[in-house]
Protein backbone atom coordinates (compact mmCIF):
# COMPACT_ATOMS: atom_id res chain seq x y z
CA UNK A 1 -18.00 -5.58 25.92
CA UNK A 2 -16.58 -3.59 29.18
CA UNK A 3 -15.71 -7.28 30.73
CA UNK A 4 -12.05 -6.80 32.04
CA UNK A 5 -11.50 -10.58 30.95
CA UNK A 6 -13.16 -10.41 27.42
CA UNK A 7 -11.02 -6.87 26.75
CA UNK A 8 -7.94 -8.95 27.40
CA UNK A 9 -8.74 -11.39 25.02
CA UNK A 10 -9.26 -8.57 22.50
CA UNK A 11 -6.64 -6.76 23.08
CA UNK A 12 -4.32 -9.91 23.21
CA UNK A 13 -5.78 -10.72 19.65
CA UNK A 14 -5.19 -6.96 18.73
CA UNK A 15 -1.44 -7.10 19.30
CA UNK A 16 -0.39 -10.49 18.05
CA UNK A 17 2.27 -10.97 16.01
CA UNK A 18 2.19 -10.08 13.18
CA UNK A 19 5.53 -9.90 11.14
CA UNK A 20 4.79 -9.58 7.76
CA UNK A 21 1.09 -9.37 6.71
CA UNK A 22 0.14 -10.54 2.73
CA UNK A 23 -2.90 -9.28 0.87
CA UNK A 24 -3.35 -11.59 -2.05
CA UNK A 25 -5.95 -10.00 -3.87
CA UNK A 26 -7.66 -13.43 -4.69
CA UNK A 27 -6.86 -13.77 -8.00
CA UNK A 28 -4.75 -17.45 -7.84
CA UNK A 29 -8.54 -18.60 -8.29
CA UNK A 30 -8.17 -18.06 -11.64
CA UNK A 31 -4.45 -16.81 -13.01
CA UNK A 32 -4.21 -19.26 -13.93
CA UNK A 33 -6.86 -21.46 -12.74
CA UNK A 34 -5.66 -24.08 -10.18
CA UNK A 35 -6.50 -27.97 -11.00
CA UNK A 36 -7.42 -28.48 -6.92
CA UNK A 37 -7.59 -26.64 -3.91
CA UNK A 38 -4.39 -27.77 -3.00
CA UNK A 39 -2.53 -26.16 -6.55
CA UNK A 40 -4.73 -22.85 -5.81
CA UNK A 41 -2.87 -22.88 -2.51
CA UNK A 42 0.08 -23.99 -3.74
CA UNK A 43 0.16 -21.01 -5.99
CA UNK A 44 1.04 -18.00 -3.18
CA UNK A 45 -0.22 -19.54 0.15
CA UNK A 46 1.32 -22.53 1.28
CA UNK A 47 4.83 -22.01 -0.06
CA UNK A 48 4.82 -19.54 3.20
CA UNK A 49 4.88 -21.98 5.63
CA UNK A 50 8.89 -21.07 6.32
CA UNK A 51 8.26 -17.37 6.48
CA UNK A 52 7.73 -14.83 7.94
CA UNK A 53 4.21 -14.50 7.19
CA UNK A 54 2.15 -14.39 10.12
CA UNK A 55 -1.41 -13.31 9.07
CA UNK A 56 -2.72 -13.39 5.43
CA UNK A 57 -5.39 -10.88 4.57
CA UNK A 58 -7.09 -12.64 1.56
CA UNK A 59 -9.64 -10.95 -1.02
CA UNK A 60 -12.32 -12.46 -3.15
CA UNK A 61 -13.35 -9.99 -5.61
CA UNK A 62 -14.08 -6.46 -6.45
CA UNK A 63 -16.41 -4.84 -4.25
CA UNK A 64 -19.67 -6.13 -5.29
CA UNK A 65 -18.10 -8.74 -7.92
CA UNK A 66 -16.89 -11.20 -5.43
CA UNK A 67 -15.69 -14.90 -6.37
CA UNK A 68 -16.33 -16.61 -2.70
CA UNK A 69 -19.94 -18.15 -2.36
CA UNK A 70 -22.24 -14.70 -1.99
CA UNK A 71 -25.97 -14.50 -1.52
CA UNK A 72 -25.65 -10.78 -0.82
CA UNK A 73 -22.97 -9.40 -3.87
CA UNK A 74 -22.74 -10.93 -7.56
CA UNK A 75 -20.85 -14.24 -7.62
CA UNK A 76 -18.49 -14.15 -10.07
CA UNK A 77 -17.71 -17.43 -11.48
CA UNK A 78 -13.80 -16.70 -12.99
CA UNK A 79 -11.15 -19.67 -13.00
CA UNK A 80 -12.19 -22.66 -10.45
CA UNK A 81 -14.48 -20.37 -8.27
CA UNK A 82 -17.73 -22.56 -9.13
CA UNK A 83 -16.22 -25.54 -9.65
CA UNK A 84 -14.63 -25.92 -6.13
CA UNK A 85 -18.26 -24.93 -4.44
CA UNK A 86 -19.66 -27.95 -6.46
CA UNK A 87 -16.86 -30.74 -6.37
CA UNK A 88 -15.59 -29.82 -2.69
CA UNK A 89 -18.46 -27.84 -0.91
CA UNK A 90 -16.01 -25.14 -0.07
CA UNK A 91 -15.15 -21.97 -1.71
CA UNK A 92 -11.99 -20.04 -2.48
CA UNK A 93 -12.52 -18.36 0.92
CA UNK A 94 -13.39 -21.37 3.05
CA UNK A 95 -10.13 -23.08 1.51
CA UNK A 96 -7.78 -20.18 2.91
CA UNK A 97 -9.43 -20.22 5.88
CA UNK A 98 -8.86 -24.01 6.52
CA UNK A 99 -5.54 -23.56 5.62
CA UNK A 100 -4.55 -20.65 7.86
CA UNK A 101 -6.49 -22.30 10.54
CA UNK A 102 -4.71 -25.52 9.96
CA UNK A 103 -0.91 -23.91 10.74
CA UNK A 104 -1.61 -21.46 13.04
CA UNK A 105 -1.68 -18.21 10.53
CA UNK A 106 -3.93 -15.23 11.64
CA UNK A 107 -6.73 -15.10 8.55
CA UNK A 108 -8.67 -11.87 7.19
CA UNK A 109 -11.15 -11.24 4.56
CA UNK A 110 -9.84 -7.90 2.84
CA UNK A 111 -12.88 -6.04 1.17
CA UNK A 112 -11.98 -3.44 -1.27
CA UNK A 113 -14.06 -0.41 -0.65
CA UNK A 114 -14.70 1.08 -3.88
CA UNK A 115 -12.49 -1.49 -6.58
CA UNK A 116 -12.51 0.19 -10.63
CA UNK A 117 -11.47 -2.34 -12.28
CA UNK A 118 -14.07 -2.24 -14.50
CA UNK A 119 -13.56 1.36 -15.36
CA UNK A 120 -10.62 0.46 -17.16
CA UNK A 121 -12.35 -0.12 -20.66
CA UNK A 122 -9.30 0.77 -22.95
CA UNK A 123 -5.93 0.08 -20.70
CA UNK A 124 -5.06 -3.68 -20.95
CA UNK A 125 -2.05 -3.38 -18.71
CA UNK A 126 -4.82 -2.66 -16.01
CA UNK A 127 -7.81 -4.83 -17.17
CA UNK A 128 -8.59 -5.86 -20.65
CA UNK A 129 -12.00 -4.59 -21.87
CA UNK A 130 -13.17 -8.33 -21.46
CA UNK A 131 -12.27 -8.28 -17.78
CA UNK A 132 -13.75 -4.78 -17.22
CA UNK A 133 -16.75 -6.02 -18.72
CA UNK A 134 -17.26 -9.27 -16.36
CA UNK A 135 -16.43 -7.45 -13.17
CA UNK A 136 -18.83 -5.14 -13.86
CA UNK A 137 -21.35 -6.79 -11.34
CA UNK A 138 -25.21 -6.92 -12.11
CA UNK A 139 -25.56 -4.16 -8.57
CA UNK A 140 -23.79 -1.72 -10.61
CA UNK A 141 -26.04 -2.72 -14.18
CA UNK A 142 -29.01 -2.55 -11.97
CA UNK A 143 -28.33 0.42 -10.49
CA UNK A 144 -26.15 3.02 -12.53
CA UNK A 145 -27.17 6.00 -10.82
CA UNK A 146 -25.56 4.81 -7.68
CA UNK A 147 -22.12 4.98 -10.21
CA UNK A 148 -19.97 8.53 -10.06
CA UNK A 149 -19.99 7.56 -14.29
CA UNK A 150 -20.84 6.46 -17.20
CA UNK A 151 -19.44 3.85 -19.47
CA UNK A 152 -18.62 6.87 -22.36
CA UNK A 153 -16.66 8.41 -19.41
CA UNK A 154 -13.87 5.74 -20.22
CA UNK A 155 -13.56 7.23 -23.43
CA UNK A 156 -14.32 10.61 -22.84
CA UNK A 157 -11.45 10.88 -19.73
CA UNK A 158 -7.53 9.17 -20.07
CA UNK A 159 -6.28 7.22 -17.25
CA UNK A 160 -4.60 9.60 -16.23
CA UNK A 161 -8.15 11.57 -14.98
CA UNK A 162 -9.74 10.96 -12.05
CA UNK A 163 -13.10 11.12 -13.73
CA UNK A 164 -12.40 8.16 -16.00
CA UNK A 165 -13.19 6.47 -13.03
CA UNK A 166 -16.56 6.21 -13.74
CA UNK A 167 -17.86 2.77 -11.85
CA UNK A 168 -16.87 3.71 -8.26
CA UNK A 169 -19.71 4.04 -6.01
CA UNK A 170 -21.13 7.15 -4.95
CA UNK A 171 -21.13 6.71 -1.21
CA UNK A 172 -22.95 9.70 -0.73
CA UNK A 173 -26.01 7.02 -1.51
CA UNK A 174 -27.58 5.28 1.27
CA UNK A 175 -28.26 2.64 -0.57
CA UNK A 176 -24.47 2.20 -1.36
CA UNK A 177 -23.24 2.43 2.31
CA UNK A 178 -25.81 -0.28 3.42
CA UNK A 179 -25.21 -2.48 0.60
CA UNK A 180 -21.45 -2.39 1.45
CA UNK A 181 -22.25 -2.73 5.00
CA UNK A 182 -24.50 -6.27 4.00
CA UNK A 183 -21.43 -7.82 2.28
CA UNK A 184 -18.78 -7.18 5.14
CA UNK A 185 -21.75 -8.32 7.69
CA UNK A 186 -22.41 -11.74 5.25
CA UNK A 187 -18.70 -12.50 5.53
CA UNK A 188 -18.33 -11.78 9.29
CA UNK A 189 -21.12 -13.99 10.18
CA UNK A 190 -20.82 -16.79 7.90
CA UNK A 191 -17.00 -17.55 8.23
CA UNK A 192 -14.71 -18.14 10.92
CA UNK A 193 -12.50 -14.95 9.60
CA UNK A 194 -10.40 -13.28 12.61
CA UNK A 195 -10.82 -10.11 11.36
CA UNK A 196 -11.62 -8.02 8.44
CA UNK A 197 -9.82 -5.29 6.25
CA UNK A 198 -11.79 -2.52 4.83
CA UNK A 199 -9.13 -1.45 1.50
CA UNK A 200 -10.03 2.22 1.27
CA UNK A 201 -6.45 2.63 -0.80
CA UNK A 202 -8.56 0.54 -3.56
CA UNK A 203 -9.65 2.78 -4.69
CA UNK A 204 -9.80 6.20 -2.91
CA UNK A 205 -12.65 7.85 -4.58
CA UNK A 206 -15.81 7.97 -2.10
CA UNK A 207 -17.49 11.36 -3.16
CA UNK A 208 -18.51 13.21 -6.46
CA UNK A 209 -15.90 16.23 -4.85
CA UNK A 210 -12.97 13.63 -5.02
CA UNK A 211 -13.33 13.24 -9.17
CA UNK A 212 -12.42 16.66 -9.66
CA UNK A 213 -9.49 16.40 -6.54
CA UNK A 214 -11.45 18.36 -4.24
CA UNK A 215 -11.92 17.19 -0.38
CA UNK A 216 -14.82 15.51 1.19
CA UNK A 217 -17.63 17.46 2.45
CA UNK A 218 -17.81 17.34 6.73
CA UNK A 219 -21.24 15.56 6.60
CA UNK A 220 -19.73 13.42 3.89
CA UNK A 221 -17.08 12.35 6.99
CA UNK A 222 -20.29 11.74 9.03
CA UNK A 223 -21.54 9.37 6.76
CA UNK A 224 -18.39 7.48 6.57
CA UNK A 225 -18.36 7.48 10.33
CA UNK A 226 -21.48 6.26 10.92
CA UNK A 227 -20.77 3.12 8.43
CA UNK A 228 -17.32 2.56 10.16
CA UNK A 229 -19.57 2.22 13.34
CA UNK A 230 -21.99 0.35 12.26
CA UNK A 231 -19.78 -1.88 11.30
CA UNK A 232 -18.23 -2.05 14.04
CA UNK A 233 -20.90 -2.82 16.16
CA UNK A 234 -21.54 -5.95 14.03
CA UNK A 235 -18.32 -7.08 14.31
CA UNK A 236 -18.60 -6.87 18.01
CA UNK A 237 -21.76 -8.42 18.15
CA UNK A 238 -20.57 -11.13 16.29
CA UNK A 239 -17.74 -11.70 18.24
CA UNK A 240 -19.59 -12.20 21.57
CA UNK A 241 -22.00 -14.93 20.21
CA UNK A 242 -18.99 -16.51 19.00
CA UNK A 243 -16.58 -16.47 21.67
CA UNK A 244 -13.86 -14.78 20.38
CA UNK A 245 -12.68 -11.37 18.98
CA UNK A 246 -13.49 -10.74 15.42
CA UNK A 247 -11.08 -7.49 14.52
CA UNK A 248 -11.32 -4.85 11.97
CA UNK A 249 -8.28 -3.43 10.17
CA UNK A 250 -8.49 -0.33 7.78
CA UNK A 251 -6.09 0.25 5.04
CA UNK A 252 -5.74 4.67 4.62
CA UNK A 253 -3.82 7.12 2.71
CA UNK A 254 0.13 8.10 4.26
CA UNK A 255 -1.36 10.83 5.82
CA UNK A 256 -4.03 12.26 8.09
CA UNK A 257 -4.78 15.04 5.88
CA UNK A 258 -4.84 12.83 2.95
CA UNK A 259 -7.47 10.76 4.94
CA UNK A 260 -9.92 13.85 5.63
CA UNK A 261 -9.43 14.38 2.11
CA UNK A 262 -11.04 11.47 1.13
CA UNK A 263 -13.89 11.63 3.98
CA UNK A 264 -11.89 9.24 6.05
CA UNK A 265 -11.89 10.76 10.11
CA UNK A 266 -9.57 8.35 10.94
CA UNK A 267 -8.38 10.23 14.11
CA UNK A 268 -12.50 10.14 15.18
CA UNK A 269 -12.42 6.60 14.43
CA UNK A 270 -9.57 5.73 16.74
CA UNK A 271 -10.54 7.76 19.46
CA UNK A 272 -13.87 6.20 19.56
CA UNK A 273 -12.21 2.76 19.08
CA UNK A 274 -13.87 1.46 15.76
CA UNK A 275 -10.73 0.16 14.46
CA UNK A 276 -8.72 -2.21 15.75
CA UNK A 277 -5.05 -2.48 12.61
CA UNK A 278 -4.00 0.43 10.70
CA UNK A 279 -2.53 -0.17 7.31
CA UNK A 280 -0.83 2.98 6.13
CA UNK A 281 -0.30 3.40 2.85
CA UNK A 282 -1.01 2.16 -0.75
CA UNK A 283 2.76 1.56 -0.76
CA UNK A 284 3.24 3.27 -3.84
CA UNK A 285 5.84 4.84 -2.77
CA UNK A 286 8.06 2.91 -0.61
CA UNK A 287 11.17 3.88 -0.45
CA UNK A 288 10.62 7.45 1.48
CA UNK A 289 6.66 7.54 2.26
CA UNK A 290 6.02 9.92 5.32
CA UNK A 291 4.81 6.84 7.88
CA UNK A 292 5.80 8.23 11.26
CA UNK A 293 2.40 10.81 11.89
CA UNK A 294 0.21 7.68 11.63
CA UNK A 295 2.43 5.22 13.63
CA UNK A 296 2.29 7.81 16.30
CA UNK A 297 -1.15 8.28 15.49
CA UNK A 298 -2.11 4.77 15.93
CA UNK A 299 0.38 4.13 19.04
CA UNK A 300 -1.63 6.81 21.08
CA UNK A 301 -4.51 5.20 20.63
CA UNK A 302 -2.94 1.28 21.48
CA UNK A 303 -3.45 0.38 17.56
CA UNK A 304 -0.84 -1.42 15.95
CA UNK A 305 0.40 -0.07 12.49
CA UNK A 306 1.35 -1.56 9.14
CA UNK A 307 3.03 -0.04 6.51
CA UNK A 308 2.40 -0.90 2.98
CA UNK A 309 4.79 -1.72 0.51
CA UNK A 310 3.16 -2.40 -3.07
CA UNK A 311 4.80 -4.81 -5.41
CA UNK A 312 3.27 -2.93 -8.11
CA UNK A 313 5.12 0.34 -7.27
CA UNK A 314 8.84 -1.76 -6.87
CA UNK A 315 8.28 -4.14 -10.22
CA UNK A 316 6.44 -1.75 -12.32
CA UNK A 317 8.57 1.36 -11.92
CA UNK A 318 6.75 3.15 -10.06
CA UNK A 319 3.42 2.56 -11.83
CA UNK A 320 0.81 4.42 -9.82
CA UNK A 321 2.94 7.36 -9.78
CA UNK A 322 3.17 7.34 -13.68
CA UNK A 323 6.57 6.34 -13.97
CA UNK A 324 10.27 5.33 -11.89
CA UNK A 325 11.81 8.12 -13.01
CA UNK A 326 15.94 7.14 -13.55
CA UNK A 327 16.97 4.02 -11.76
CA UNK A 328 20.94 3.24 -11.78
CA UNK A 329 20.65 0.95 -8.86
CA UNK A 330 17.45 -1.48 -9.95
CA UNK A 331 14.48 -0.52 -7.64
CA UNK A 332 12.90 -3.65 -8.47
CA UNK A 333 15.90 -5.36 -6.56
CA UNK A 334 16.26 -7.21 -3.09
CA UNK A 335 18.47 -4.59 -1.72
CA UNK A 336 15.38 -2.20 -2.10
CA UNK A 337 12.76 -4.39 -0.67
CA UNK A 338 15.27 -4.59 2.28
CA UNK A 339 15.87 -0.80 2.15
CA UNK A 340 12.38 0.24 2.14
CA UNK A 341 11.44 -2.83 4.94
CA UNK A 342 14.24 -1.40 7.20
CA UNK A 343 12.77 2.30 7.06
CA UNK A 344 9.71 0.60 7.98
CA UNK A 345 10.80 -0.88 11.33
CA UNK A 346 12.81 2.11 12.05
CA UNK A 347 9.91 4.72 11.63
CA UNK A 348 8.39 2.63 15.12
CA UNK A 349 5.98 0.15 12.80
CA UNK A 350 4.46 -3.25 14.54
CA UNK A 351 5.23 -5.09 11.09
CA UNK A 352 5.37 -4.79 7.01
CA UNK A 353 2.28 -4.88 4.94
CA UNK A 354 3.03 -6.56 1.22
CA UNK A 355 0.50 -6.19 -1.16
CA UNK A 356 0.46 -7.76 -4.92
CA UNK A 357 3.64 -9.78 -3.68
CA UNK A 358 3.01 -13.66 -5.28
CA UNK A 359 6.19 -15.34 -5.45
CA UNK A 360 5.91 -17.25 -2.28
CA UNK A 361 9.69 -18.53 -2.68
CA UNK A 362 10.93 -14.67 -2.68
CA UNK A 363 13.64 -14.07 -0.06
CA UNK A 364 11.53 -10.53 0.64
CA UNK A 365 9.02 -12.99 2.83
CA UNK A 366 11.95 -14.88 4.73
CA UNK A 367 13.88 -11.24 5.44
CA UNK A 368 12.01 -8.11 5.84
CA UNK A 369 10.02 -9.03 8.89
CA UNK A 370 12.20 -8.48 11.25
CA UNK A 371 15.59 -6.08 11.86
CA UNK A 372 17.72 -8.96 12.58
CA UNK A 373 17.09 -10.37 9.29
CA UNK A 374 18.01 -7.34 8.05
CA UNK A 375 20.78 -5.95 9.29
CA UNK A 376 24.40 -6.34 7.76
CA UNK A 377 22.89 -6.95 4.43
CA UNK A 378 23.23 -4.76 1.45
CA UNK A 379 20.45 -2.28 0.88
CA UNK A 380 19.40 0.24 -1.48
CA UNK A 381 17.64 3.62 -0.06
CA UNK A 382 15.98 6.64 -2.01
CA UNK A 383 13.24 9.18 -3.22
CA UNK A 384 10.45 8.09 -4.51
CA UNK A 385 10.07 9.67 -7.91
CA UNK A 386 6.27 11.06 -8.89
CA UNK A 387 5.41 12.30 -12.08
CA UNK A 388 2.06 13.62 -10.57
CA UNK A 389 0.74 14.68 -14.55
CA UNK A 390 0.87 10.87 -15.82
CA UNK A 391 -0.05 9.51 -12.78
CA UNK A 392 -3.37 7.10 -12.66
CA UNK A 393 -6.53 9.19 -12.02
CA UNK A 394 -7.56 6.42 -9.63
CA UNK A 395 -4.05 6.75 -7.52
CA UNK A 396 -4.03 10.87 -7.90
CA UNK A 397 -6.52 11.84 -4.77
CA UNK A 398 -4.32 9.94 -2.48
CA UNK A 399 -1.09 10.72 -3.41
CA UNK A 400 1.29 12.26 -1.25
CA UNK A 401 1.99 16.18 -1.53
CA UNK A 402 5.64 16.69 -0.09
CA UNK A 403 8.85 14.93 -0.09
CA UNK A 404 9.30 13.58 -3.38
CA UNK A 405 11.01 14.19 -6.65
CA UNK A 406 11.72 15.65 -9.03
CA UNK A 407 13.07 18.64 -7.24
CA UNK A 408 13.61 21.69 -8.79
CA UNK A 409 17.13 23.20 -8.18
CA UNK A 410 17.26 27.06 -7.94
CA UNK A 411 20.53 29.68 -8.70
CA UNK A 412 22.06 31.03 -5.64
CA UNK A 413 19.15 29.20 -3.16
CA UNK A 414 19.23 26.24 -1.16
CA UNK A 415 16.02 23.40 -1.70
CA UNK A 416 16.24 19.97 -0.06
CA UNK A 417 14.76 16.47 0.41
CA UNK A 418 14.46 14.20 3.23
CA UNK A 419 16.51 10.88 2.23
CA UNK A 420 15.26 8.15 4.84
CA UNK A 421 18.21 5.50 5.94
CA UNK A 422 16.80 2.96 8.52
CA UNK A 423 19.83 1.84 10.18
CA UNK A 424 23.14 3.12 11.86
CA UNK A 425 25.72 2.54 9.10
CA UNK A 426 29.14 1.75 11.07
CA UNK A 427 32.36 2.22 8.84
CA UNK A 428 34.33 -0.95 10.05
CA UNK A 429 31.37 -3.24 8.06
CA UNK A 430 31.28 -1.83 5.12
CA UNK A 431 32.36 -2.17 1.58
CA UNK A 432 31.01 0.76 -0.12
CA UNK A 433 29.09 3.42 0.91
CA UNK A 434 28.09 5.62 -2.58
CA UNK A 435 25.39 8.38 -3.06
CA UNK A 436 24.04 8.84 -6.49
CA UNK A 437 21.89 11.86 -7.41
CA UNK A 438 20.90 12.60 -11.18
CA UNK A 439 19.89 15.71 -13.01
CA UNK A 440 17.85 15.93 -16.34
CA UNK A 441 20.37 18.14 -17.36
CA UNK A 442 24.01 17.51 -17.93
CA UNK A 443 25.31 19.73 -14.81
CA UNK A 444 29.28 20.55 -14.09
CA UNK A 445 29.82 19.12 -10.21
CA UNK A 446 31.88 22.61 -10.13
CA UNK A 447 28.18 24.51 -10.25
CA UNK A 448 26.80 22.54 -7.63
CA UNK A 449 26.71 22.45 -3.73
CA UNK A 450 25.51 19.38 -2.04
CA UNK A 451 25.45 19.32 1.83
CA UNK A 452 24.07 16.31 3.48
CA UNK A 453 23.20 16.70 7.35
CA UNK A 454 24.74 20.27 6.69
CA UNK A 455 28.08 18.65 5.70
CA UNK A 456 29.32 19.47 2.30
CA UNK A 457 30.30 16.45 -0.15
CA UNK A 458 31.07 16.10 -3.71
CA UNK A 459 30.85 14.37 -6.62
CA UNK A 460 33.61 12.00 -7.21
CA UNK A 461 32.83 10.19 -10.27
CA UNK A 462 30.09 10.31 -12.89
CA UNK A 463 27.63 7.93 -15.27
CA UNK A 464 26.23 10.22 -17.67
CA UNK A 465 23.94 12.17 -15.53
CA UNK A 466 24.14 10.64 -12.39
CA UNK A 467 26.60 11.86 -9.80
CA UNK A 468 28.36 9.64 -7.80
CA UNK A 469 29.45 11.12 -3.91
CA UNK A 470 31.81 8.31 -1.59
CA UNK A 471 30.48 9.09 1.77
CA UNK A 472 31.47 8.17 5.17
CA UNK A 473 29.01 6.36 7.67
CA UNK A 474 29.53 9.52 10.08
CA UNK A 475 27.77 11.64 7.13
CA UNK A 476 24.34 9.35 7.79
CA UNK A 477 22.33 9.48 11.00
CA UNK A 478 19.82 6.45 10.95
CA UNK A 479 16.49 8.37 9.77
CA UNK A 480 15.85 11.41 8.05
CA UNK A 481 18.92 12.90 6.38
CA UNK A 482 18.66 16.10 5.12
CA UNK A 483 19.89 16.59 1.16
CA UNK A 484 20.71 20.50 0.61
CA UNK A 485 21.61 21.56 -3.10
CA UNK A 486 22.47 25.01 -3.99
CA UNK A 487 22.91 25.67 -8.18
CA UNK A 488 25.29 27.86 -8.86
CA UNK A 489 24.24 31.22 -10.95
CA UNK A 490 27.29 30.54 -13.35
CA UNK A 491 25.41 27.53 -14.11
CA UNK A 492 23.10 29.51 -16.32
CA UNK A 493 19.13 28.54 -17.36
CA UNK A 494 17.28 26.47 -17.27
CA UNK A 495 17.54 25.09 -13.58
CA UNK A 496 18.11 21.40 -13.91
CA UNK A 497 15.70 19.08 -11.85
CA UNK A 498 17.05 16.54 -9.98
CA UNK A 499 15.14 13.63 -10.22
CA UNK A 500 16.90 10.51 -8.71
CA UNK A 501 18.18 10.36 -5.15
CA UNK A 502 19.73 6.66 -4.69
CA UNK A 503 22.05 4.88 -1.89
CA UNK A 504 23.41 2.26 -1.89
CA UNK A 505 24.83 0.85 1.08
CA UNK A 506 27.41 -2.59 0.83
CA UNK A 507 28.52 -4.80 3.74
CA UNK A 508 31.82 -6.58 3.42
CA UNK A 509 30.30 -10.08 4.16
CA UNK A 510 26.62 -11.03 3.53
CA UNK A 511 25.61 -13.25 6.27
């Protein structure tokens, strides 16, 4: 392991390319079940070929439900799983790899650390009671005291309650830890994977304190620690008697003190080198997530950084976060994707993370892996909106604490937000330049004082509640820029909250 030539290799496979990266969370093996291997890679794999996509982190299953060919976990026979093991002799996971293998693309298994799927007993837009049922694996049957739940608890708790999530493993269990370690060790040393991705973002809930939003116990770090390690230590053993470096990547809340909060030292584990990718983020909030304290992180300790953007969070409207919150500019919409991808690269990230993103012939895979492909092109940028009450109780112990909306404005004080704009907008290319800021209250533009980068500016036109303020590209600074609002007291109760922050930024010519 301390062979100057062998930590070349590594660190040469470390810091490879890796534009883009796409999770596909595995289930093309059966939504909606491919005829052959070649339609099941057809349906979000090989339609990448003329993308950006350098390395595909690929999932097969739900912790301890897994569809790839498991001795270790329960197989899970959904869609074509079985049926390709028997007509071809390869499984879903073998078939990816080939693939990837075959054109050059960088291949990971992605294991989802504590998946609750099958918690959801009575919300079909998440799983449908059937498909909670079947990925509740025969572990878990055989051994519900190893659960943080019980079934009732799906009924007993809304979604919205952490508690409802009632099948995540108690890693507080020995048991639990060792079983998990036994499935990432069966994968590592019976396919040719180049790495793999431990998913704690699915779901973060590791300890009893977590269900009622309280932080990991110190020891409860330890244990976490020591299965990171031993992990590692696999992986590294399995990478000598192969010949080649076999990498791990961990996927972690925004921040480091979300991390501890879940009983994740991720600072420990990067000083004492047991990860080789950071994934920041379950990209639930992409438009202003605070990304920069783990990039740095990560830099210092030469690991490269991904950010995540979740198609769930741009599609759904802002689904995690229990709801978009007003949208006059389409979140869902290319000049968003490009928006939040730009912030991305300008925050000092080695490459975008896309997760739940399946439409292989989307321009978001040809354009947001690199600057050049973004720049001169239109682009929306804002504040993510949280409405932390309806949130999901599996998203609320990760979710971040500052720097979103709605923001309560306050008579005769100043409060503020951080709008993030990942280029240098330059006057002589553009076509419009517009800031749009709504209220859930109809507010008179003469009661209000908006300053942006300490400059004042003010509402020129209106669409019900949204104000509309032309701006300048010398109000923007590429980064942070600083929103200031001040209510006027003639304004009267109740203080209005302003819950959409939206920019849209229009080139002259699209390239």
């Amino acid at each position: 392991l301390q062979d100057p030539a062998w930590k070349r290799i590594e660190k040469t496979a470390q810091w490879r390319r890796r534009r883009l990266i796409f999770n596909n969370d595995g289930d093309d093996i059966w939504a909606p079940e491919p005829a052959s291997p070649a339609a099941f890679l057809a349906s979000r794999t090989s339609g990448l070929l003329d993308s950006q996509m350098d390395t595909l982190f690929f999932c097969t299953g739900r912790t301890t439900s897994l569809w790839h060919d498991t001795k270790v976990g329960s197989f899970l026979d959904l869609g074509a799983a079985r049926r390709f093991i028997v007509n071809t002799g390869r499984d879903c996971l073998q078939i990816q790899l080939d693939f990837c293998r075959q054109h050059g693309i960088e291949a990971f298994w992605s294991m989802r650390m504590n998946d609750v799927h099958d918690s959801y007993r009575h919300a079909p837009a998440l799983a449908s009671e059937k498909m909670a049922r079947q990925l509740f694996s025969s572990y878990k049957q055989q051994h519900s005291g190893y659960l943080m739940g019980e079934p009732a608890d799906a009924h007993k708790y809304s979604i919205q309650a952490t508690q409802s999530m009632w099948s995540a493993l108690n890693y507080d269990i020995p048991e639990v830890r060792g079983h998990v370690f036994r499935l990432v060790e069966e994968v590592c040393q019976g396919y040719n994977v180049d790495g793999v991705e431990l998913d704690f973002e699915r779901a973060p809930i590791y300890f009893t304190p977590i269900l009622d939003l309280q932080p990991a116990e110190p020891e409860q770090r330890e244990s976490m620690t020591a299965l990171l390690r031993r992990i590692r230590q696999m992986t590294q053993r399995t990478a000598i008697a192969r010949g080649r470096p076999l990498l791990v990547a961990v996927r972690v809340p925004l921040t480091l003190r979300g991390c501890l909060f879940l009983g994740l030292d991720l600072e420990r584990w990067l000083r004492d080198d047991l990860v080789d990718l950071l994934i920041v983020g379950g990209g639930c909030f992409p438009m202003a997530m605070p990304i920069r304290e783990l990039i740095q992180l990560g830099h210092q300790y030469d690991v490269p950084v991904y950010p995540c953007i979740d198609n769930s969070a741009m599609y759904k409207g802002g689904f995690w976060g229990g709801g978009r919150g007003p949208d006059l500019l389409d979140l869902s919409s290319l000049k968003a994707w490009r928006g939040a991808a730009m912030n991305i690269w300008t925050a000092g990230a080695d490459g975008v993370y896309l997760f739940n993103c399946f439409n292989p012939q989307s321009a978001i895979w040809r354009e947001l892996g690199a600057r050049t492909t973004l720049a001169n092109k239109d682009k929306l940028y804002a504040v993510d909106y949280l409405d932390r009450q309806q949130a999901l109780g599996e998203a609320k112990p990760s979710l971040p604490q500052t720097g979103l909306l709605p923001l309560l404005l306050k008579h005769d004080e100043t409060v503020s937000v951080e709008l993030p704009v990942g280029e240098q907008v330059r006057q002589n290319h553009l076509q419009e330049l517009t800031l749009w800021l709504h209220f859930n209250e109809n507010i008179s533009a003469d009661h209000l004082q908006v300053r942006l980068n300490g400059t004042e500016i003010a509402t020129r036109k209106r669409r019900a509640e949204w104000h509309g303020i032309p701006l300048q590209a010398a109000h923007l600074r590429r980064g942070d820029n600083r929103l200031e609002l001040t209510l006027d007291p003639a304004a009267g109760p109740p203080a209005p909250l302003m819950d959409g922050v939206q920019l849209l930024v229009r080139y002259r010519s699209q390239p």
